[in-house]
Protein backbone atom coordinates (compact mmCIF):
# COMPACT_ATOMS: atom_id res chain seq x y z
CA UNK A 1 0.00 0.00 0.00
CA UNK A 2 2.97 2.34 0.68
CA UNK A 3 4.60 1.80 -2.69
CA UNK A 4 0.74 2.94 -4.49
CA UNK A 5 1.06 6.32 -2.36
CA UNK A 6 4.55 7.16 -3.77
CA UNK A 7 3.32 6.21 -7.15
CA UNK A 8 0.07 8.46 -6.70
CA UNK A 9 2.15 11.46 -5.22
CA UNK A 10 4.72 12.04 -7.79
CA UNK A 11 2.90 12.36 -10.71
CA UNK A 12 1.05 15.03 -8.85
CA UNK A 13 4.04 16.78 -7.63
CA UNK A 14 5.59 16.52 -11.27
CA UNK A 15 2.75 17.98 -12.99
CA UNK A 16 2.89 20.50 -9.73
CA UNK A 17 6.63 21.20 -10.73
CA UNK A 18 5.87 22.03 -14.07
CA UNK A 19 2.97 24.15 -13.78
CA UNK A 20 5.07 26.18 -11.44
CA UNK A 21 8.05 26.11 -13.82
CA UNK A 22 5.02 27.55 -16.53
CA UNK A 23 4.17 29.90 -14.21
CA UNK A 24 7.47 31.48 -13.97
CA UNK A 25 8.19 31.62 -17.28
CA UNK A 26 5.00 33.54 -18.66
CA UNK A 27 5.32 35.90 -15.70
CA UNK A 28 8.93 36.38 -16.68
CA UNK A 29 8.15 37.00 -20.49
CA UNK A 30 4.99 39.07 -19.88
CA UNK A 31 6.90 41.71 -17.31
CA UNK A 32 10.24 41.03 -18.55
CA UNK A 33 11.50 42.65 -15.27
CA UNK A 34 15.53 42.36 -16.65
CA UNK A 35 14.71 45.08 -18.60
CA UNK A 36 14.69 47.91 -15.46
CA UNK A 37 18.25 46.90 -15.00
CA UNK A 38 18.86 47.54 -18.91
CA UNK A 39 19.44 50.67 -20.41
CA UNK A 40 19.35 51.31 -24.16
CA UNK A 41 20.60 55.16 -25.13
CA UNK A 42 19.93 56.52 -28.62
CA UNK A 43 21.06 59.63 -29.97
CA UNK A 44 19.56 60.72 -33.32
CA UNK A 45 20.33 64.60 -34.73
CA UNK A 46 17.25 66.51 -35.82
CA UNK A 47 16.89 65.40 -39.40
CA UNK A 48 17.70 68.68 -41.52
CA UNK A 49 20.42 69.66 -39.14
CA UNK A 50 22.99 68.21 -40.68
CA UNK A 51 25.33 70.26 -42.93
CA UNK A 52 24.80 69.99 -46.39
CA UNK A 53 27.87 67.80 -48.81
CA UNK A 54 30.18 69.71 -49.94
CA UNK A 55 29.49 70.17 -54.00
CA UNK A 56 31.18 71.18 -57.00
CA UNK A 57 33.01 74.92 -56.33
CA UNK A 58 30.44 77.34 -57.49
CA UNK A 59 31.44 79.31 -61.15
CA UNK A 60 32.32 82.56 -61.11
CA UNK A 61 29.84 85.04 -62.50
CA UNK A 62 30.25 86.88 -65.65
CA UNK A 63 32.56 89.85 -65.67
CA UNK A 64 30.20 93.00 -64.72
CA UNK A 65 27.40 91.23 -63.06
CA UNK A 66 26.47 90.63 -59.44
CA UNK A 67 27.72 87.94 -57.15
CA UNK A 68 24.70 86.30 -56.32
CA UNK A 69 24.19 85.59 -52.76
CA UNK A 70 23.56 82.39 -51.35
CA UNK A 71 20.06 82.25 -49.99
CA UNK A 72 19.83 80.27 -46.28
CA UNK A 73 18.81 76.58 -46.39
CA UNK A 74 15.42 76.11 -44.89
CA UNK A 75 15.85 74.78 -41.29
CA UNK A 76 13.42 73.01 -38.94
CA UNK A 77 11.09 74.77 -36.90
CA UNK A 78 9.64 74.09 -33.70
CA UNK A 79 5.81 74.03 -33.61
CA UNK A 80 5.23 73.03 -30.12
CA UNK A 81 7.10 71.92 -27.46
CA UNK A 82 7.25 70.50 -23.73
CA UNK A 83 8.48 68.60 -20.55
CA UNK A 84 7.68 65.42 -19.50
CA UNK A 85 6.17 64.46 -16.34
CA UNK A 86 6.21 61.03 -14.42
CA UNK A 87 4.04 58.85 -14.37
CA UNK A 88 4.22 54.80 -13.70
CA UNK A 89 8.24 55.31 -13.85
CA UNK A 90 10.32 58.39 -13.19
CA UNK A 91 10.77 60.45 -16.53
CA UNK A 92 12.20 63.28 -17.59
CA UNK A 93 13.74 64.95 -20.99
CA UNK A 94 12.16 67.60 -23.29
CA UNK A 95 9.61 66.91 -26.22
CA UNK A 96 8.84 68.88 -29.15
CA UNK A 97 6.69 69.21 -32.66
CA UNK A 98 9.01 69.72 -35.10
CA UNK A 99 8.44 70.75 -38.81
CA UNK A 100 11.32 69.67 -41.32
CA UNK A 101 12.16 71.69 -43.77
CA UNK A 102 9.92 69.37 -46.76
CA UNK A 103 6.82 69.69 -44.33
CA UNK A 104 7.02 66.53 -42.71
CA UNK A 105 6.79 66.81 -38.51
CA UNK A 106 8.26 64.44 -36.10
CA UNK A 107 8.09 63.96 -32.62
CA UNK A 108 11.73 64.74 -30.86
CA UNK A 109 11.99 63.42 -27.75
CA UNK A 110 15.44 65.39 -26.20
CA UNK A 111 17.76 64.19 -22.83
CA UNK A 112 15.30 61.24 -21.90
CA UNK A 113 15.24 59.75 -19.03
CA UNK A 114 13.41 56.75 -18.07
CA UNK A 115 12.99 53.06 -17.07
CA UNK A 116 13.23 50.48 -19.37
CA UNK A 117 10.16 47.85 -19.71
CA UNK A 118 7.96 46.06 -22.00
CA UNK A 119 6.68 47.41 -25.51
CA UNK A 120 7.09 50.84 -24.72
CA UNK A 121 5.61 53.37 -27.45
CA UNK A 122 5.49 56.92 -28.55
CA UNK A 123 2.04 58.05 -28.61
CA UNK A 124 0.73 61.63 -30.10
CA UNK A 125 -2.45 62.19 -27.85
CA UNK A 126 -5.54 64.47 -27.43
CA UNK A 127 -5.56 63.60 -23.98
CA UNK A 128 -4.53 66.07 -21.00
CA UNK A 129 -1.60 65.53 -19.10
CA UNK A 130 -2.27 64.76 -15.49
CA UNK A 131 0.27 64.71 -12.38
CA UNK A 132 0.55 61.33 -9.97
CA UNK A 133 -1.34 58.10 -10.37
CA UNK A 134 -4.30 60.11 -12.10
CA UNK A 135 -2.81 60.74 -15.54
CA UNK A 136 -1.04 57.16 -15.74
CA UNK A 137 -3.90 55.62 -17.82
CA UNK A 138 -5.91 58.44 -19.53
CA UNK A 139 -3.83 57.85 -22.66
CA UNK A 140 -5.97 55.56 -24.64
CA UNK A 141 -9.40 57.18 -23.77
CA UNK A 142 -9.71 59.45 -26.70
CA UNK A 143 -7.74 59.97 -30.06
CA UNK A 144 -4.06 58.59 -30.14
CA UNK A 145 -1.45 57.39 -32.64
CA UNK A 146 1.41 55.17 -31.89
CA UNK A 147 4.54 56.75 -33.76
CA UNK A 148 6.31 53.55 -32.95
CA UNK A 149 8.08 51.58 -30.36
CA UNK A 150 10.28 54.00 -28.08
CA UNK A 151 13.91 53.03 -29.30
CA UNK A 152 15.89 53.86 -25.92
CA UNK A 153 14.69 55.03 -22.74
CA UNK A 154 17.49 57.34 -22.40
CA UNK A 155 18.65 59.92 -25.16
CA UNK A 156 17.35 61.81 -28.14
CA UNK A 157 15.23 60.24 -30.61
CA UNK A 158 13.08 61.04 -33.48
CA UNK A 159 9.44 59.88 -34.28
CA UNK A 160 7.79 60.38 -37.89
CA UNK A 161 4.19 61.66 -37.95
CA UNK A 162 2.12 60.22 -40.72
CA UNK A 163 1.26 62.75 -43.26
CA UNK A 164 -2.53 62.55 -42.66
CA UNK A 165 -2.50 63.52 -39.09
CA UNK A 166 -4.17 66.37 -38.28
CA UNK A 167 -1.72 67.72 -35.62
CA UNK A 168 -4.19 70.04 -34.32
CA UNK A 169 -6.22 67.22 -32.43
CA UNK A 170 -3.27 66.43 -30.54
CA UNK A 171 -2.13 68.15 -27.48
CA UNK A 172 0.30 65.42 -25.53
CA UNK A 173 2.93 62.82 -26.30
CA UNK A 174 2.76 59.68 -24.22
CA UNK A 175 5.72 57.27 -23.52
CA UNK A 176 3.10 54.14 -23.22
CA UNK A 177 3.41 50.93 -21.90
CA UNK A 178 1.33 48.84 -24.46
CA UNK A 179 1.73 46.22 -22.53
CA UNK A 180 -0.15 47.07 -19.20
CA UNK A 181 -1.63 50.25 -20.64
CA UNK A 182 -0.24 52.38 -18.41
CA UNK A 183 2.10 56.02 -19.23
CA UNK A 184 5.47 55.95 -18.07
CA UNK A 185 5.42 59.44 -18.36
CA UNK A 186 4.27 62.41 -20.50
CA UNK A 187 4.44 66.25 -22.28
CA UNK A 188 1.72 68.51 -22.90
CA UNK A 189 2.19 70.13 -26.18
CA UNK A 190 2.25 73.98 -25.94
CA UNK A 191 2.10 75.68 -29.24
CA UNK A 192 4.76 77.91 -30.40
């Protein structure tokens, strides 16, 4: 009778083992908590910074007529801009609208600051930006659009906004947590 116990028990305690061992693993994949230890720093220029290639040596102008002056190279222009605020994780850096010189925008994020964690995104928002544990989810209540998954949590980075967003719907930029829908932190836009 002894030996039908042990025999009982331990297929139990195996299938015990590996629904623990199961366990684990999903929790470790779905918070991927390794990843507030990790640090991943990007820095990206502005696109249309950068100075122009050098070309061919400009040709003299005809004798008797006017040198012609170079005319300045369109530059990017802020259209809004502001600070982030923490939210789930402490954050902090600079954010701002920024219209390239062929009439594109992107989202800069400048000097960020933040912790690491699972699918992390840029998001444009119409939502307002709230201080403490109130503004953490209000993201994803009203208008949004993911700009893409956040490439570092520390440094400067650049987000392209589609063509057909109307940028006047938006007020706030979101570093989201797609994950567990939650804002690490966030700007509100202020118009230039």
């Amino acid at each position: 009778m002894g030996r039908g116990r042990k025999t009982l028990g331990r297929p139990w305690a195996l299938g015990a083992l590996v629904a623990l061992a199961a366990g684990v693993g999903l929790g470790l994949y779905w918070f991927q908590p390794w990843k507030l230890w990790q640090d991943r720093t990007v820095q990206e220029a502005l696109p249309g910074t950068a100075a122009p290639a050098a070309s061919a040596a400009p040709t003299a102008p005809p004798a008797g007529a006017p040198a012609a002056s170079p005319s300045p190279a369109p530059r990017p222009r802020t259209v809004a801009a502001g600070a982030l605020i923490s939210h789930e994780h402490a954050t902090t850096g600079g954010v701002k609208l920024v219209r390239l010189p062929d009439g594109s925008h992107v989202v800069r994020l400048e000097d960020l600051d933040t912790s690491n964690g699972p699918d992390l995104r840029v998001w444009l928002t119409d939502a307002p930006v709230k201080e403490g544990r109130a503004g953490w989810r209000v993201f994803d209540d009203g208008a949004y659009v993911s700009l893409g998954k956040l490439k570092g949590n520390k440094g400067s980075q650049n987000y392209a906004v589609p063509a057909d967003v109307d940028l006047s719907r938006y007020t706030s930029v979101s570093i989201w947590c797609d994950r567990f829908d939650v804002s690490f932190g966030a700007a509100r836009l202020t118009r230039s």
